[in-house]
C-alpha atoms as a PDB file:
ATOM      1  CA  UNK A   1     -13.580 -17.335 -32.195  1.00  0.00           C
ATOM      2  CA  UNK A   2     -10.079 -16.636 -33.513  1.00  0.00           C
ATOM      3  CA  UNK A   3      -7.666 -14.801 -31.348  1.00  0.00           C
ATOM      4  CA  UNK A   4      -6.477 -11.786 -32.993  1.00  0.00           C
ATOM      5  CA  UNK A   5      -4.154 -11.002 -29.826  1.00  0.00           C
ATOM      6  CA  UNK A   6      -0.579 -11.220 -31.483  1.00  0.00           C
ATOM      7  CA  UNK A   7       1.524 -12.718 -28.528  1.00  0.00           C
ATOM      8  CA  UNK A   8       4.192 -10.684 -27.872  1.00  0.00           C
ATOM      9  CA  UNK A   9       7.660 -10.993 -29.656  1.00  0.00           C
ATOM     10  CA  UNK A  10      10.863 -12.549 -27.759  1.00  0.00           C
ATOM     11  CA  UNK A  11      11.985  -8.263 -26.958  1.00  0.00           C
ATOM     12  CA  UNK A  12       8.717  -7.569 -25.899  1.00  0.00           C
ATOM     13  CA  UNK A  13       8.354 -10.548 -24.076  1.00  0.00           C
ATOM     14  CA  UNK A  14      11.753  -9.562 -21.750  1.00  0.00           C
ATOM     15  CA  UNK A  15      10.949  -5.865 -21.499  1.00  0.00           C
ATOM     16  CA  UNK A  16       7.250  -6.988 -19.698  1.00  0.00           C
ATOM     17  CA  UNK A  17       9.549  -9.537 -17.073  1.00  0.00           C
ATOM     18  CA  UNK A  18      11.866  -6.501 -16.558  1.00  0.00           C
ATOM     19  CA  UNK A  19       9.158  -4.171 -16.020  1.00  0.00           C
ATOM     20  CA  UNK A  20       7.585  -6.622 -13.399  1.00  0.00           C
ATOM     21  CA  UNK A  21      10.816  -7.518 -11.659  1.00  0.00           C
ATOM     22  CA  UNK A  22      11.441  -3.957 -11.456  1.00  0.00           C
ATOM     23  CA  UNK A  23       8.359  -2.780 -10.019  1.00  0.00           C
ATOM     24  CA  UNK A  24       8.531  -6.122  -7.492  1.00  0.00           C
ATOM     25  CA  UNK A  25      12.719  -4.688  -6.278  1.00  0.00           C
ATOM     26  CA  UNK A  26      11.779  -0.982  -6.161  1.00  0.00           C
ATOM     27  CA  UNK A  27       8.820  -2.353  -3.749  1.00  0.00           C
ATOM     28  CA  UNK A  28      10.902  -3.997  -1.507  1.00  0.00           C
ATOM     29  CA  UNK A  29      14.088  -1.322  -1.830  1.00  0.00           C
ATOM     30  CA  UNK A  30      11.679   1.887  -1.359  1.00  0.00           C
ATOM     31  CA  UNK A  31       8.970   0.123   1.389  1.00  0.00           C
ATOM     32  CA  UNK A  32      12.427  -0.024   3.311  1.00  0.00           C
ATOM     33  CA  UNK A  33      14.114   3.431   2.549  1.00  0.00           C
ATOM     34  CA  UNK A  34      12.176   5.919  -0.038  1.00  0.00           C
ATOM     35  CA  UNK A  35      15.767   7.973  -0.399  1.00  0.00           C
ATOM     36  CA  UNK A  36      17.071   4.989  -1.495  1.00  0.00           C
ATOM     37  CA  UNK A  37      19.303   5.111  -5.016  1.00  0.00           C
ATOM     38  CA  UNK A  38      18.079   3.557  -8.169  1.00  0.00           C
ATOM     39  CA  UNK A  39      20.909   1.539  -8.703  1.00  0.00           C
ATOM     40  CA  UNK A  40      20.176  -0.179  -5.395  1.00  0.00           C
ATOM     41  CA  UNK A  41      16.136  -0.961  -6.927  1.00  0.00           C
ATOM     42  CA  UNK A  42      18.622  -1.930 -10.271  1.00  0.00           C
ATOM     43  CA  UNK A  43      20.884  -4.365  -7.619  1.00  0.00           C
ATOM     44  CA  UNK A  44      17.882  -6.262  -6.241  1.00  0.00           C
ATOM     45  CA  UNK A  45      15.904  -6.380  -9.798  1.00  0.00           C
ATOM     46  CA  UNK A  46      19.609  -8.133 -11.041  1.00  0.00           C
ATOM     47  CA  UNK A  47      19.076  -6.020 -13.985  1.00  0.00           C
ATOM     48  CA  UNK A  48      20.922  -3.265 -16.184  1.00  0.00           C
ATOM     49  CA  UNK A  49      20.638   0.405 -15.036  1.00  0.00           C
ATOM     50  CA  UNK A  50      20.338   1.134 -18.441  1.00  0.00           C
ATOM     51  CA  UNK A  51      17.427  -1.534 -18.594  1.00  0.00           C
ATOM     52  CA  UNK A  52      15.507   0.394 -15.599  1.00  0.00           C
ATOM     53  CA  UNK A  53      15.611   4.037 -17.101  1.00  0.00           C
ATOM     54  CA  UNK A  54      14.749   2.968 -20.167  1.00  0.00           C
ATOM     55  CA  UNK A  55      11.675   2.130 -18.418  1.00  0.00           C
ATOM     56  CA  UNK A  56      11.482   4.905 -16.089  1.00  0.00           C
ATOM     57  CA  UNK A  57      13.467   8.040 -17.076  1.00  0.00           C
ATOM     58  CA  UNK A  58      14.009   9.479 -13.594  1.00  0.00           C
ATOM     59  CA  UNK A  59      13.468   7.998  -9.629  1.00  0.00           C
ATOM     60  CA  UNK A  60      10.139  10.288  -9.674  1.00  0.00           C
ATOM     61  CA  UNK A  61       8.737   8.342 -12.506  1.00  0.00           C
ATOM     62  CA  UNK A  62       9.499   5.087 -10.981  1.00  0.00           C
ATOM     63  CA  UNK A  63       8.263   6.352  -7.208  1.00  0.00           C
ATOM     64  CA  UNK A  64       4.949   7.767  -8.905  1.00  0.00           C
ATOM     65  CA  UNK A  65       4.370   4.068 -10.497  1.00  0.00           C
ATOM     66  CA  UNK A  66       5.163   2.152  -7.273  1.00  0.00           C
ATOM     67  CA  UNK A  67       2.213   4.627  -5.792  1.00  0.00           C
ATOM     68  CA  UNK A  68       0.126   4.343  -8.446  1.00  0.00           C
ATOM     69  CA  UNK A  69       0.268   0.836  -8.060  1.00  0.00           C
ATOM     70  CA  UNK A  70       0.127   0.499  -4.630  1.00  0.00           C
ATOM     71  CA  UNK A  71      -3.030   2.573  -4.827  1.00  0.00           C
ATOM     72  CA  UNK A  72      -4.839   0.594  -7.399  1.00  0.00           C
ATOM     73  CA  UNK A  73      -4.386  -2.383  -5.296  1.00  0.00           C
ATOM     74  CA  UNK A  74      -5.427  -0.498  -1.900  1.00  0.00           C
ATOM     75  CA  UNK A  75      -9.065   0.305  -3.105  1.00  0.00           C
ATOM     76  CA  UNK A  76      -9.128  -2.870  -5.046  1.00  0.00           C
ATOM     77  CA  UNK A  77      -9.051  -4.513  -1.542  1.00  0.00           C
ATOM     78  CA  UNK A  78     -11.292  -1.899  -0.302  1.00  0.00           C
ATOM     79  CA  UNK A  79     -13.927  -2.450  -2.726  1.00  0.00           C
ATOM     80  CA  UNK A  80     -13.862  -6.091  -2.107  1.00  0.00           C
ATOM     81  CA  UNK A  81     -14.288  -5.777   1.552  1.00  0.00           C
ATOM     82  CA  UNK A  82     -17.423  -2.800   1.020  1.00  0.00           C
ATOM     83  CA  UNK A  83     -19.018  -5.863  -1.480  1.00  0.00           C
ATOM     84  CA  UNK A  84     -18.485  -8.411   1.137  1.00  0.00           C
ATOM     85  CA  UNK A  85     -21.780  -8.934   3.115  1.00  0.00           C
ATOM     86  CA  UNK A  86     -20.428 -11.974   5.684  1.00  0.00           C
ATOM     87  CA  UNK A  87     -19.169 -11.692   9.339  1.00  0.00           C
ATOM     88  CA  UNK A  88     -18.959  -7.869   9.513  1.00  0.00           C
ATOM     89  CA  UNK A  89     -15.385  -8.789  11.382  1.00  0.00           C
ATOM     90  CA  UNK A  90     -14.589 -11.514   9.514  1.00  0.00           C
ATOM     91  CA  UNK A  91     -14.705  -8.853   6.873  1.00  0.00           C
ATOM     92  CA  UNK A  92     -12.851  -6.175   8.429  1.00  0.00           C
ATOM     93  CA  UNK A  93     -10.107  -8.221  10.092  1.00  0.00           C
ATOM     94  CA  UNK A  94      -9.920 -10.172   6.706  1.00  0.00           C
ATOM     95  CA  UNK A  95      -9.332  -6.663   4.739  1.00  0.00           C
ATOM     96  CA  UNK A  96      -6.591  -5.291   7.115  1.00  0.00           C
ATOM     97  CA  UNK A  97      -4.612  -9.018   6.516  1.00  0.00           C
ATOM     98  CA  UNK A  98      -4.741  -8.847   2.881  1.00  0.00           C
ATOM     99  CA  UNK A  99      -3.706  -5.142   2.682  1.00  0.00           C
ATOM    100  CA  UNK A 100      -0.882  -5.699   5.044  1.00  0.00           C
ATOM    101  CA  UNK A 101       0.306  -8.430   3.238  1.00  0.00           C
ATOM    102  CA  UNK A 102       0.125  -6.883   0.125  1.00  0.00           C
ATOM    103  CA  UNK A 103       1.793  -4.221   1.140  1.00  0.00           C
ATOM    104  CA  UNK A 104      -0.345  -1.843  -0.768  1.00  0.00           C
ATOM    105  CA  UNK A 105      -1.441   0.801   1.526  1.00  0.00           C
ATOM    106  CA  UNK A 106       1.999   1.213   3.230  1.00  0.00           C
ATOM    107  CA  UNK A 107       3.616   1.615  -0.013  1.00  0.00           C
ATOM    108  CA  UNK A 108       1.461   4.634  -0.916  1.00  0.00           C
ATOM    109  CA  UNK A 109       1.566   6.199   1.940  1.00  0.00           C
ATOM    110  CA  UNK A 110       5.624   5.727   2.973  1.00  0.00           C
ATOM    111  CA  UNK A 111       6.015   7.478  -0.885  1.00  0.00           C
ATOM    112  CA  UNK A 112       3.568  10.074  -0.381  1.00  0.00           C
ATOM    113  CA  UNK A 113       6.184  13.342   0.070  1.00  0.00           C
ATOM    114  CA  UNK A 114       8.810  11.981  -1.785  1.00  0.00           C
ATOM    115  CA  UNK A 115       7.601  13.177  -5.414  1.00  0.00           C
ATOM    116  CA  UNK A 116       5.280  15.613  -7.122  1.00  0.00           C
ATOM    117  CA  UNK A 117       2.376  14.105  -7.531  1.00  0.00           C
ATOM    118  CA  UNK A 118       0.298  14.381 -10.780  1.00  0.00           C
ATOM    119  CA  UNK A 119      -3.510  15.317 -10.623  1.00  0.00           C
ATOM    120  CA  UNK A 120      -4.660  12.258 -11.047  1.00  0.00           C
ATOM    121  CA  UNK A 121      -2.699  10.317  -8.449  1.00  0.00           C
ATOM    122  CA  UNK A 122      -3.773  13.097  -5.884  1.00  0.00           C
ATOM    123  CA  UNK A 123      -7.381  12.175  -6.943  1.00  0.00           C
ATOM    124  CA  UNK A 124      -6.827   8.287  -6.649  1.00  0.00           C
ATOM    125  CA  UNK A 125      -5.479   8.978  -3.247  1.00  0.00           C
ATOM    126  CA  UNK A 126      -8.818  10.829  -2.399  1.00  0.00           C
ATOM    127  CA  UNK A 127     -10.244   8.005  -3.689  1.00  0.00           C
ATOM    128  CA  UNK A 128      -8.420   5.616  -1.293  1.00  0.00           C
ATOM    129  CA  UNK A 129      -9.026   7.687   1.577  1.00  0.00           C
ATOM    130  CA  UNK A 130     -13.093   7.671   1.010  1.00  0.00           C
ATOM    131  CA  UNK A 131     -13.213   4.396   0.267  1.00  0.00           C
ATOM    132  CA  UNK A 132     -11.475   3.535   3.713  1.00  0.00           C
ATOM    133  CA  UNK A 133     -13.082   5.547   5.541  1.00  0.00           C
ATOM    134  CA  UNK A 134     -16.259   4.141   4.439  1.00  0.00           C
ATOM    135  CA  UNK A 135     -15.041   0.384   5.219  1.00  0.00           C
ATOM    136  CA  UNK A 136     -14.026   1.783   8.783  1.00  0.00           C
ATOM    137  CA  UNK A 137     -17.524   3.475   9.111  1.00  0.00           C
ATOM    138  CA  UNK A 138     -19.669  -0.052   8.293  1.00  0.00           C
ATOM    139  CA  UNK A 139     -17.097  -1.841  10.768  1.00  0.00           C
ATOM    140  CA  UNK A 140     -18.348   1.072  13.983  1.00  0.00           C
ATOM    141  CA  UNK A 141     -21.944   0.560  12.808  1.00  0.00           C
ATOM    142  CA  UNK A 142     -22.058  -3.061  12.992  1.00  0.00           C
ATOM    143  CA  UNK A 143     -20.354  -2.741  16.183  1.00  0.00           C
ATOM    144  CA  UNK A 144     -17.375  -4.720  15.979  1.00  0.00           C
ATOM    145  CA  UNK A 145     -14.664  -1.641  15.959  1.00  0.00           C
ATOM    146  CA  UNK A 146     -14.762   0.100  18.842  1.00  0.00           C
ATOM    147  CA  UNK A 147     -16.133   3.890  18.294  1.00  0.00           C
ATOM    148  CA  UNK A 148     -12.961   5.397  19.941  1.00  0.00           C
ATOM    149  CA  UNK A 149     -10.647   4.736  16.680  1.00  0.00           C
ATOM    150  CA  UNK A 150      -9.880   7.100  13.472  1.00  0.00           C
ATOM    151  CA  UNK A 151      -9.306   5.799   9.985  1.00  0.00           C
ATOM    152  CA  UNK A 152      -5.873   7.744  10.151  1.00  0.00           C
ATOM    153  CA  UNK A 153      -5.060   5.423  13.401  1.00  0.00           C
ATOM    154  CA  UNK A 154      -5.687   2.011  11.053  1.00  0.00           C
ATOM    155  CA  UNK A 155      -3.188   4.161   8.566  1.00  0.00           C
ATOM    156  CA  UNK A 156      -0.480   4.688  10.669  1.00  0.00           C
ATOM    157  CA  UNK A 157      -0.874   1.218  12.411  1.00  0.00           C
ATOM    158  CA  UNK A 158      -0.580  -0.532   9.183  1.00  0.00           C
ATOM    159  CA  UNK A 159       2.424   1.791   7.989  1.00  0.00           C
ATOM    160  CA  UNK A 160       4.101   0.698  11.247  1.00  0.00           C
ATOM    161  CA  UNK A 161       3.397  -3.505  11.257  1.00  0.00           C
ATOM    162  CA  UNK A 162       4.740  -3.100   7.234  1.00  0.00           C
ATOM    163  CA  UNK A 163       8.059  -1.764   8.305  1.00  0.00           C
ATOM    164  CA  UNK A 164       8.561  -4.629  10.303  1.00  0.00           C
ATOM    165  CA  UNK A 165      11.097  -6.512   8.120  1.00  0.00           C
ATOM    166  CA  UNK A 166      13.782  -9.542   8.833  1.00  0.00           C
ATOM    167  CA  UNK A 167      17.086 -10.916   6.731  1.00  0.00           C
ATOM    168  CA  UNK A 168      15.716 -14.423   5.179  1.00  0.00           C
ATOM    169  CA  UNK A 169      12.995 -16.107   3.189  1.00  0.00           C
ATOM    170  CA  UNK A 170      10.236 -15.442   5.724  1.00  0.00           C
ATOM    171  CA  UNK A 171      11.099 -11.532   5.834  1.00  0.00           C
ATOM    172  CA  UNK A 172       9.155 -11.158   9.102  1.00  0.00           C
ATOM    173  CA  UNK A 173       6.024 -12.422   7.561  1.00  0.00           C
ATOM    174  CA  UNK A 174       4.761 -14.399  10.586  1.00  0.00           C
ATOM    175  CA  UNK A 175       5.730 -11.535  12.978  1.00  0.00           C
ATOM    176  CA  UNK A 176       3.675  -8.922  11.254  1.00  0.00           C
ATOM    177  CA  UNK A 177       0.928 -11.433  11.356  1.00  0.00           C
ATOM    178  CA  UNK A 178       1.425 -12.140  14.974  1.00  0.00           C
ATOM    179  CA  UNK A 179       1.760  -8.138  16.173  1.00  0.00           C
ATOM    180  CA  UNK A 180      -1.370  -7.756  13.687  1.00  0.00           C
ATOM    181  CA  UNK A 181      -3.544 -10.180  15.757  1.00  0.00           C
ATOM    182  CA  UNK A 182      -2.324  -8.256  18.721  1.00  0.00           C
ATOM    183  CA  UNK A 183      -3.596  -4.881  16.654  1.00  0.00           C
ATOM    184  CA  UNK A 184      -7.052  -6.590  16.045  1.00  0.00           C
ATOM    185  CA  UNK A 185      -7.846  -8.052  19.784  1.00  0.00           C
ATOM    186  CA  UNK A 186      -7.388  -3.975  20.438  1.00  0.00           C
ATOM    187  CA  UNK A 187      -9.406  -2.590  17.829  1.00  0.00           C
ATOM    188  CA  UNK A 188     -12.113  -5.321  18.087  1.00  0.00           C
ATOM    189  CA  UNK A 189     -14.994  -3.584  20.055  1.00  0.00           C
ATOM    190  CA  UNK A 190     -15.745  -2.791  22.674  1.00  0.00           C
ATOM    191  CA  UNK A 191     -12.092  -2.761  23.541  1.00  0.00           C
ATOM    192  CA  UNK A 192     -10.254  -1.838  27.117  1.00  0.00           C
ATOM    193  CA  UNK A 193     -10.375   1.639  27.828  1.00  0.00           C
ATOM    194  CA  UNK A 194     -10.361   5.199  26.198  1.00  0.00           C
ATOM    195  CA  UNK A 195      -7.412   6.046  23.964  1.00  0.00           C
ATOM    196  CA  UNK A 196      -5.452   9.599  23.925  1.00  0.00           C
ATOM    197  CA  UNK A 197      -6.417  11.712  21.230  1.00  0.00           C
ATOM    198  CA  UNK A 198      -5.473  10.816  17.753  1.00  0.00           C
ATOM    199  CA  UNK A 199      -4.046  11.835  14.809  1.00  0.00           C
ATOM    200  CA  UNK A 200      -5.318  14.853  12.532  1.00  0.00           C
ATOM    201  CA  UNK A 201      -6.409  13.645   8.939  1.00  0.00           C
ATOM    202  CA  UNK A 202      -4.617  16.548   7.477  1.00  0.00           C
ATOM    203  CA  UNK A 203      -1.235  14.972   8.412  1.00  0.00           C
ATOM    204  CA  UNK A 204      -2.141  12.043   6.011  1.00  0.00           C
ATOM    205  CA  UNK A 205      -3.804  14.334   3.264  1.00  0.00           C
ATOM    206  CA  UNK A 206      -0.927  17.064   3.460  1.00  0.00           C
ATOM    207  CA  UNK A 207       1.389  14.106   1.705  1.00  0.00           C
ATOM    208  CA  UNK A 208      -0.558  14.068  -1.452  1.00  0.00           C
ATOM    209  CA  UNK A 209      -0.178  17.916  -1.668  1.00  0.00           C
ATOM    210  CA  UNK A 210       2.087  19.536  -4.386  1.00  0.00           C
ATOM    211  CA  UNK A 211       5.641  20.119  -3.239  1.00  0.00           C
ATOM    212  CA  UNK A 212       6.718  24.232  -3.543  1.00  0.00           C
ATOM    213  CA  UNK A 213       9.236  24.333  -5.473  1.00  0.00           C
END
C-alpha cells in the first residue's frame, strides 16, 4: 500500500528537533530548579529564545507540557507493570527502576504547584495516582511489600533518589541506582521493624489543585 504520509518539509523537519531538544533541556533545567528562567531551559536546549516561545508562549505553557509529559509516561509504566504477570517483585522492583530512570514521576510531581493546572491534567494526575496505587496494592497482596508502607511514601522516595544529580556524563546515574537498591532491600517485605507514621495523601493531591488567584 502507498504511503500517503507526506514527510515533513526541511522547516518542519527543524521545528520537531527543536521541540524535542526543548522538552529534553527544560527536563533537566526544571527537575533541578522549577523557578528556574526560560532562558536558562533556552541555554541548555543551545537554541534561540525566540525559537522556544514560539513554541511555548509563556513558562506555564512549557511547565504544563513537561507535566503532561511526564504523566503520560508515569502511567505508561504503570500500566505495563499492572499487565505484567511474572515475579510479583521482579515486577515491582522492575517498575520503580524504569520510572526513576525515566524521570517521569518526579517530574510531575516537583512541577505540581508551580502552574495552574488545566482540567484535564488534574484528571490525568488522578489517573496516575489510581493507577499507582493499584500497582502498590497487588505488590502488599502478593506479599512482597511490606504492609507498613503508603503509596505517597514510594512518591516522595522517588522524588528524593531523582534529585540526586552530579556534574559529568554519568549525572549520578549509578548512585541513584545504588541508594535505590538500598530503598528496595527496605521496602521488600517483611522488612525490619515498624515505621513512624506517614505522609497524608492530601499533601500530594493538594498540588494538582487550582492556585487562588
Amino acid at each position: 500500500m502507498r504511503d500517503t504520509e507526506a514527510p515533513l518539509s526541511g522547516r518542519r523537519r527543524e521545528a520537531a528537533r527543536n521541540d524535542a531538544v526543548i522538552l529534553d533541556a527544560a527536563r533537566s533545567v526544571f527537575l533541578q530548579d522549577p523557578s528556574a528562567p526560560v532562558a536558562a531551559v533556552a541555554a541548555r536546549a543551545k537554541v534561540g529564545i525566540s525559537a522556544l516561545y514560539r513554541r511555548y508562549p509563556s513558562k506555564e505553557d512549557l511547565l504544563r507540557e513537561l507535566a503532561r509529559d511526564g504523566l503520560l509516561r508515569y502511567t505508561a509504566e504503570l500500566e505495563a507493570a499492572l499487565a505484567d504477570h511474572g515475579d510479583p517483585w521482579l515486577v515491582y522492583s522492575g517498575c520503580l527502576t524504569r520510572i526513576l530512570d525515566g524521570g517521569s514521576q518526579a517530574l510531575a510531581q516537583h512541577l505540581a504547584g508551580t502552574f495552574t493546572p488545566t482540567p484535564d491534567l488534574s484528571a490525568l494526575a488522578q489517573r496516575a495516582g489510581a493507577l499507582a496505587k493499584e500497582v502498590h496494592r497487588r505488590a502488599q497482596r502478593d506479599g512482597v511489600l511490606r504492609d507498613d508502607v503508603t503509596p505517597a511514601d514510594i512518591v516522595f522516595l522517588l522524588e528524593m533518589l531523582s534529585s540526586i544529580t552530579l556534574p559529568g556524563a554519568d549525572g549520578g546515574h549509578a548512585l541513584r541506582h545504588r541508594y535505590l537498591a538500598l530503598l528496595l532491600q527496605a521496602l521488600h517485605a517483611p522488612g525490619a521493624g515498624p515505621l513512624p507514621s506517614g505522609p497524608d495523601p492530601s499533601e500530594l493531591t493538594g498540588r494538582w489543585n487550582a492556585r487562588k488567584s
